[in-house]
Protein backbone atom coordinates (compact mmCIF):
# COMPACT_ATOMS: atom_id res chain seq x y z
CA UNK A 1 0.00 0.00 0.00
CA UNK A 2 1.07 3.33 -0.70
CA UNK A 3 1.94 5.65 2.13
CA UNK A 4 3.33 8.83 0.62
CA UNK A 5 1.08 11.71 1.19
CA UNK A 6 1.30 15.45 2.08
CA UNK A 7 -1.27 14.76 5.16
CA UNK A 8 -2.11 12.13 7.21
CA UNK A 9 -4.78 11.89 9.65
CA UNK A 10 -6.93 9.49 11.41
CA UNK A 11 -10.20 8.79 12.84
CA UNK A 12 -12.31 6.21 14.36
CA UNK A 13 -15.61 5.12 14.31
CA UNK A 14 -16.48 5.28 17.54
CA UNK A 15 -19.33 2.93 19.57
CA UNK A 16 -20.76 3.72 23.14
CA UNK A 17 -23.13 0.59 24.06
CA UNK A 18 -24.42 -0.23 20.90
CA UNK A 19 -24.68 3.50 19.82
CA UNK A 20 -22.53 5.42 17.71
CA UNK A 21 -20.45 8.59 18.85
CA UNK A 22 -20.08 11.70 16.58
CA UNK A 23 -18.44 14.89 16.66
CA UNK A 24 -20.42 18.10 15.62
CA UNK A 25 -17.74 20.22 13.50
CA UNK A 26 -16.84 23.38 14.80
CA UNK A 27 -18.75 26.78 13.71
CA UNK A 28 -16.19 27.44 11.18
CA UNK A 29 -17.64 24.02 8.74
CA UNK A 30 -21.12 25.90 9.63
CA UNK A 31 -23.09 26.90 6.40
CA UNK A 32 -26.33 29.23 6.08
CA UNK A 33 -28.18 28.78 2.82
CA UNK A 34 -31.54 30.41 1.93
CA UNK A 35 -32.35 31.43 5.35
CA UNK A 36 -31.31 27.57 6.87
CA UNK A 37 -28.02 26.23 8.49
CA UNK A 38 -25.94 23.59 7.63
CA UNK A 39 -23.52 21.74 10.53
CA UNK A 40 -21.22 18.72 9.47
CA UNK A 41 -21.26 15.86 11.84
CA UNK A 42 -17.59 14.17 11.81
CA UNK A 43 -16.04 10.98 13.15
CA UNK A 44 -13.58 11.49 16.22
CA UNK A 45 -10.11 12.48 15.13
CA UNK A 46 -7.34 14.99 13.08
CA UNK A 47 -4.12 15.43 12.16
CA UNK A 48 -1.33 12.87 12.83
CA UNK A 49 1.60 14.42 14.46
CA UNK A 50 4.97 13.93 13.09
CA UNK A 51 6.20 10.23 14.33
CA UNK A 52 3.11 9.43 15.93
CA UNK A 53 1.48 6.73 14.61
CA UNK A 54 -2.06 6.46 12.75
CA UNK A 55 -3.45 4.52 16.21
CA UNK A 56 -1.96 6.55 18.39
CA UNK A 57 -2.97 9.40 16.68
CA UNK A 58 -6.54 8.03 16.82
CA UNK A 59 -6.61 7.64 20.76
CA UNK A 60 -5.04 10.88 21.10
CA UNK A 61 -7.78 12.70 19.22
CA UNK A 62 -10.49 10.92 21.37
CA UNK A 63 -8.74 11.74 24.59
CA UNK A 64 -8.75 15.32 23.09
CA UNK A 65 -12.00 15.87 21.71
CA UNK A 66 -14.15 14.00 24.21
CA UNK A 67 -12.09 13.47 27.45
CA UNK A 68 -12.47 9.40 27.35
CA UNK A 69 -10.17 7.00 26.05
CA UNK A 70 -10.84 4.79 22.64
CA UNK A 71 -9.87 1.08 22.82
CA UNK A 72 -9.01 0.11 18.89
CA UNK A 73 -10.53 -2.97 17.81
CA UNK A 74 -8.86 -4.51 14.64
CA UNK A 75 -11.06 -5.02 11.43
CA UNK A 76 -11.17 -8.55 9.45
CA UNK A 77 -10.61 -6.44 6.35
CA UNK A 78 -9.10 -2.97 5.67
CA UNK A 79 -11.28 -1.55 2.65
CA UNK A 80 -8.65 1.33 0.55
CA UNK A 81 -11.09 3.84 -0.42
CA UNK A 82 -9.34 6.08 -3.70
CA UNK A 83 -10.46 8.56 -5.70
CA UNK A 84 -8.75 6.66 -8.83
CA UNK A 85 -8.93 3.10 -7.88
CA UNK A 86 -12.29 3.13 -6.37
CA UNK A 87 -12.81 0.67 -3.16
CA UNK A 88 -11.05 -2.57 -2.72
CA UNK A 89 -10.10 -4.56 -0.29
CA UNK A 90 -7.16 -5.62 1.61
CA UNK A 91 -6.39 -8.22 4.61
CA UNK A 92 -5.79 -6.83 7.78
CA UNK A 93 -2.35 -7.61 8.40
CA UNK A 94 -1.65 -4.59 10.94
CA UNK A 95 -2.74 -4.43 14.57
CA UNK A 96 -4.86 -3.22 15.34
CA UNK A 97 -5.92 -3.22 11.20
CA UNK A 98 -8.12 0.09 10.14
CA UNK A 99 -11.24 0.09 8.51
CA UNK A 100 -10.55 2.23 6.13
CA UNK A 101 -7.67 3.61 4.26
CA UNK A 102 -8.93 6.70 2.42
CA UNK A 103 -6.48 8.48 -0.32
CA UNK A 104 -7.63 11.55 -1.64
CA UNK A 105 -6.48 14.33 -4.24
CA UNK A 106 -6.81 17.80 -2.79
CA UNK A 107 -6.98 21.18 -4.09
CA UNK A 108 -3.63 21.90 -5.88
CA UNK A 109 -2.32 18.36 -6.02
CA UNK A 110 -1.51 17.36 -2.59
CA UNK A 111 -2.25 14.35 -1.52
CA UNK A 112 -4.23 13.26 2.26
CA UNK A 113 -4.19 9.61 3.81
CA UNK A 114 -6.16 8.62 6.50
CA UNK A 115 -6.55 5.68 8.65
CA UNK A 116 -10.22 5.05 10.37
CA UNK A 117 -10.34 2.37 12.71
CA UNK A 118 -13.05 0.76 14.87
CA UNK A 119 -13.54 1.76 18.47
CA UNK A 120 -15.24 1.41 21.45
CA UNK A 121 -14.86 4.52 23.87
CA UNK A 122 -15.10 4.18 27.64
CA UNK A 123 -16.73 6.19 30.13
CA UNK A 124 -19.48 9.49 29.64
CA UNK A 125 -17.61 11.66 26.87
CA UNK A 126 -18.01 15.25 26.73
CA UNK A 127 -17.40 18.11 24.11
CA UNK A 128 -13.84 19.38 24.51
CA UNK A 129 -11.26 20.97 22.55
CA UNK A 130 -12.86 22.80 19.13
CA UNK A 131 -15.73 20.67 19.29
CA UNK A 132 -19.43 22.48 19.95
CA UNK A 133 -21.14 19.17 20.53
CA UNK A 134 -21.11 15.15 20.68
CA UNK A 135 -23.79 13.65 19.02
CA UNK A 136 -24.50 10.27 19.97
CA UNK A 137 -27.47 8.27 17.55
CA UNK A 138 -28.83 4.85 17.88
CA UNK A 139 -27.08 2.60 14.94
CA UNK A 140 -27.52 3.95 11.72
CA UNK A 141 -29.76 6.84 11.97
CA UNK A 142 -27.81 9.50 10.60
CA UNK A 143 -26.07 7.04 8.11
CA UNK A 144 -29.31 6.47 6.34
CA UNK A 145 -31.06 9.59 5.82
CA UNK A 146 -29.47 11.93 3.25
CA UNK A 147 -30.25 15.77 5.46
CA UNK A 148 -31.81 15.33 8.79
CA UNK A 149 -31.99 18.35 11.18
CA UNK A 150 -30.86 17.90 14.31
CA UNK A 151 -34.67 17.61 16.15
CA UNK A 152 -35.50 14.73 13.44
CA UNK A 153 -32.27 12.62 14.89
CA UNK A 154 -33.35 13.75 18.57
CA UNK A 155 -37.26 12.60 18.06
CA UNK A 156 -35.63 9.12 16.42
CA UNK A 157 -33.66 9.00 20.27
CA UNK A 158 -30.71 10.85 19.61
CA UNK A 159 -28.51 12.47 22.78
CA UNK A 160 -27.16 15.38 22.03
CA UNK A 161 -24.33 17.02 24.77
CA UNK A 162 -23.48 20.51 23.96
CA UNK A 163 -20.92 23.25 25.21
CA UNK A 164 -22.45 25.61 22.51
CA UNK A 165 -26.11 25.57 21.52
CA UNK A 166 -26.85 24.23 18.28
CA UNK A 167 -29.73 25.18 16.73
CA UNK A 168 -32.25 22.11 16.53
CA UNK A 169 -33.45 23.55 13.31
CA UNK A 170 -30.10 23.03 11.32
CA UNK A 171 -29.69 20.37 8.91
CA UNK A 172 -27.08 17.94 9.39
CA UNK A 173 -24.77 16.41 6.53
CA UNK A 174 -21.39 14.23 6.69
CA UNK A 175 -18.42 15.50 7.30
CA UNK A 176 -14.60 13.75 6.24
CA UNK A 177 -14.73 9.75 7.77
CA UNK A 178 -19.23 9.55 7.63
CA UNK A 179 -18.58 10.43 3.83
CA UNK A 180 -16.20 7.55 3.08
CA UNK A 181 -18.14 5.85 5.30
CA UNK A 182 -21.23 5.99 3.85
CA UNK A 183 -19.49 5.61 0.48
CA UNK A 184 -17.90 1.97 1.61
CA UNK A 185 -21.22 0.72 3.13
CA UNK A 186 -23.00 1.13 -0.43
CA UNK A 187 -20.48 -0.89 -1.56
CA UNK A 188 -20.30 -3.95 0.84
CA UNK A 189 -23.26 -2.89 3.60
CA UNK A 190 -22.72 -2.80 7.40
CA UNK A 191 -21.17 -6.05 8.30
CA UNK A 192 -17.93 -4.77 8.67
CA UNK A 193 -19.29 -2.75 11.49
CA UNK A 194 -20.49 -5.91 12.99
CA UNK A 195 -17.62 -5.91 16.12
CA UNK A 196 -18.75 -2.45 17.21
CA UNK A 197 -22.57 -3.35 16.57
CA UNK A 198 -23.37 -4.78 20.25
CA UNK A 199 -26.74 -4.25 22.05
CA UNK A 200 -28.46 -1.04 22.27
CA UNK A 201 -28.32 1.07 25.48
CA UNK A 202 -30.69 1.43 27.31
CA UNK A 203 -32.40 5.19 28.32
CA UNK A 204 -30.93 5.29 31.38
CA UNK A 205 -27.22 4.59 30.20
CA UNK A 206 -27.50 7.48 27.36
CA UNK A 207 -28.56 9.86 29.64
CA UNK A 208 -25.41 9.45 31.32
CA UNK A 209 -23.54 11.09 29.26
């Protein structure tokens, strides 16, 4: 596999007792079109520092952006997800193995690699760093519908913890690793998900966080 790139970041897909664990992007990915706003929901993660690895890089960012820790659990396959190739897949013959490898073009040539792995996060996370806002949505919910706003994935049983309001009015689209996401389960469907997919929580657990 080809590692060169210009940037290299990485992400997980994070799973809190059988719900999935999203970062609201910060105001500056915030959009107002014809009198309605647009916010980006995001997996957790960023920028890989220099000699850090992409899994340390990946616990790092969780630690950073929602004060609890991410344990990596290795995928059965490792999909590469290019913008000239297309998807394929790979073995997993790292470890932990990612998810997903994404390569993608930017603007003026350079070139971004990122790793997303599978993860379970431990304890009640919280908004920190940059990030306005965790959303956390019962499997699949924001996955599936193209534009929700933010009350249609609340009255589906949504939590959403906030250090700035967000307006429950604003539409929601995918941000960076939900893209590719979404992209790789058209292609091959949810079961590589399947060893983050455990029971739902109940009430009482969400509202913990």
């Amino acid at each position: 596999m080809d590692l060169s790139a210009d940037y290299r970041g990485a992400s997980i897909v994070a799973a809190l007792g059988g719900r999935f664990l999203w970062a609201i992007s910060s105001r500056g990915h915030w959009k107002k079109r014809k009198g309605r706003l647009y916010v980006c929901y995001e997996g957790i993660g960023g920028g890989v520092n220099p000699r850090e690895s992409f899994e340390d890089a990946a616990r790092r960012e969780c630690v950073e952006e929602t004060g609890c820790e991410a344990e990596l659990i290795s995928a059965k396959t490792t999909y590469v997800l290019d913008d000239v190739r297309g998807v394929f897949a790979e073995s997993g013959s790292q470890e932990p193995s990612p998810l997903m490898v994404w390569r993608k073009k930017l603007v003026g040539g350079k070139r971004l690699l990122a790793y997303t792995y599978l993860a379970h996060v431990k304890g009640s996370p919280r908004p920190m760093a940059e990030v306005p806002a965790l959303l956390c949505t019962p499997s699949w919910e924001v996955l599936r519908r193209a534009t929700p706003t933010i009350q249609e994935i609340l009255d589906n049983g949504a939590v959403l913890v906030e250090t700035q309001r967000v307006s429950r009015k604003a539409v929601v689209r995918p941000w960076g690793t939900p893209v590719y996401l979404r992209r790789l389960m058209t292609k091959v469907g949810f079961g590589p998900l399947s060893p983050v997919m455990g029971p739902r929580s109940s009430a009482e657990q969400v509202e913990t966080l």
